[in-house]
Structures are given as C-alpha cells and as structure tokens.
Protein backbone atom coordinates (compact mmCIF):
# COMPACT_ATOMS: atom_id res chain seq x y z
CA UNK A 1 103.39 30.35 244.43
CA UNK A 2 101.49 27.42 245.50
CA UNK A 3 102.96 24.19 244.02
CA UNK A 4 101.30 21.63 246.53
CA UNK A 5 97.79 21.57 244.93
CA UNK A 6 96.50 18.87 242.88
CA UNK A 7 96.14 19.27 239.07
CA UNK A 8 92.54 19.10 238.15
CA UNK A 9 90.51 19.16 234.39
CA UNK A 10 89.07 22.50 235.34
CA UNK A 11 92.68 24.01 235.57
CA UNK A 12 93.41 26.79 233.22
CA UNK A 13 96.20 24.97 230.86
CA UNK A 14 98.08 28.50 231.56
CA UNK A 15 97.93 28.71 235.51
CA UNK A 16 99.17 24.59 235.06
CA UNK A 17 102.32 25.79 233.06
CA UNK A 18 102.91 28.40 235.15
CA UNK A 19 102.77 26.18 238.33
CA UNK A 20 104.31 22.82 236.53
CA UNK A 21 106.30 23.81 233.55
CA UNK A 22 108.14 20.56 233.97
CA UNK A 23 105.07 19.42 232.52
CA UNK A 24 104.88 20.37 229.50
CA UNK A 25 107.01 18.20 227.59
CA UNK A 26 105.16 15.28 229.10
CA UNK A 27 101.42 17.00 227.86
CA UNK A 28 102.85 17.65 224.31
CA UNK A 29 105.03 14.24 223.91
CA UNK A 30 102.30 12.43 226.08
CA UNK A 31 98.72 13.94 225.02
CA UNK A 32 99.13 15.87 221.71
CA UNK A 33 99.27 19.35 223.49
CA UNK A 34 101.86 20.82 221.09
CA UNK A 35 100.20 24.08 221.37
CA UNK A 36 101.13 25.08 225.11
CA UNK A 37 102.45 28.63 224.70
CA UNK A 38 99.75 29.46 222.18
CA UNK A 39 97.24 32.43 223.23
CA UNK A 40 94.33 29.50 223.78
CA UNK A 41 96.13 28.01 226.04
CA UNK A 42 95.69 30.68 228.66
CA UNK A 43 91.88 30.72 228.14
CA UNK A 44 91.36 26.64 227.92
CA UNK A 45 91.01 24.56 230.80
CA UNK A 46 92.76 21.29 230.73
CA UNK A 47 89.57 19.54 229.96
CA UNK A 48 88.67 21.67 226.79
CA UNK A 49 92.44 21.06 225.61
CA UNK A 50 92.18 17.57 225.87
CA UNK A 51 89.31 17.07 224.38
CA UNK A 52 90.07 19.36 221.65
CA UNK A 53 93.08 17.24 220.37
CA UNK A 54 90.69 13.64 220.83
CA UNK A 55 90.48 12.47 224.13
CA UNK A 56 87.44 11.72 226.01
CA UNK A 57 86.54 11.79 229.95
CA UNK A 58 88.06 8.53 230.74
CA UNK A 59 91.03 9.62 229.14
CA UNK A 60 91.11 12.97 230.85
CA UNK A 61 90.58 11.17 234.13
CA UNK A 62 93.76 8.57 233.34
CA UNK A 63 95.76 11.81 232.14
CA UNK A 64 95.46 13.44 235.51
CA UNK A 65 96.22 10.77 237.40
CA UNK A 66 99.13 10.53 235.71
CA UNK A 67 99.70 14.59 236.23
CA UNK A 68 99.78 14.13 239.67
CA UNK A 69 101.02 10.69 239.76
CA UNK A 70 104.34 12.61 237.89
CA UNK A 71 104.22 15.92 240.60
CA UNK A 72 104.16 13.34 243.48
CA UNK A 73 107.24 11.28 242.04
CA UNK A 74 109.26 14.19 240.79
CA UNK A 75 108.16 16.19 244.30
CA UNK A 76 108.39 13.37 246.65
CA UNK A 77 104.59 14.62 248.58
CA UNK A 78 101.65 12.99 248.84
C-alpha cells in the first residue's frame, strides 16, 4: 500500500484511514470528525466530511495542509 501520496479533499475519508490511521485522532480531536468508522465515512470524501460538520473551503484548504504537514513530520519525506 502506497503511503507516499499526498492527502487531498477529494480523498475518500475511508481510503485516508486506511492509508493514515494515525490520523484519525487528529481529524476527530482536531476537525469534529467523530464519526470515522461510521458507514458514511467510506462513501464521503474529505471535502463533504468537512463541510458537513461546518467548515468551509479555506478551512478545508488549512486542514490539509496540516494533513500533510503531520504525514511529512511523523514520516520524515517531503
């Protein structure tokens, strides 16, 4: 499994759990996304998660930053 590509809004939120699950504490604690293992979750992309629990495009853009921002610190790539 590929771990090396870049988390993007149009990412299912279950293909991101399945690639990052160190990441899901940070999406519920961070971002509201307490409902990770639920049944939408596999049919949601990022995006339509995010903004289902409030936030907008800018703060979809700032969250995936941070996403990869987090995978490039806890990986140590670029």
């Amino acid at each position: 499994m590929k771990t090396n590509e870049k988390i993007n809004k149009n990412m299912m939120i279950g293909e991101l759990m399945e690639k990052y699950p160190n990441l899901a504490e940070v999406l519920a604690n961070d971002y509201g996304f307490h409902c990770i293992g639920c049944m939408g979750a596999t049919m949601e992309t990022l995006e339509e998660g995010a903004r289902v629990h409030g936030l907008n495009g800018k703060e979809i853009a700032k969250m995936v930053t941070a996403l990869n921002q987090l995978l490039t610190t806890k990986t140590g790539k670029k």
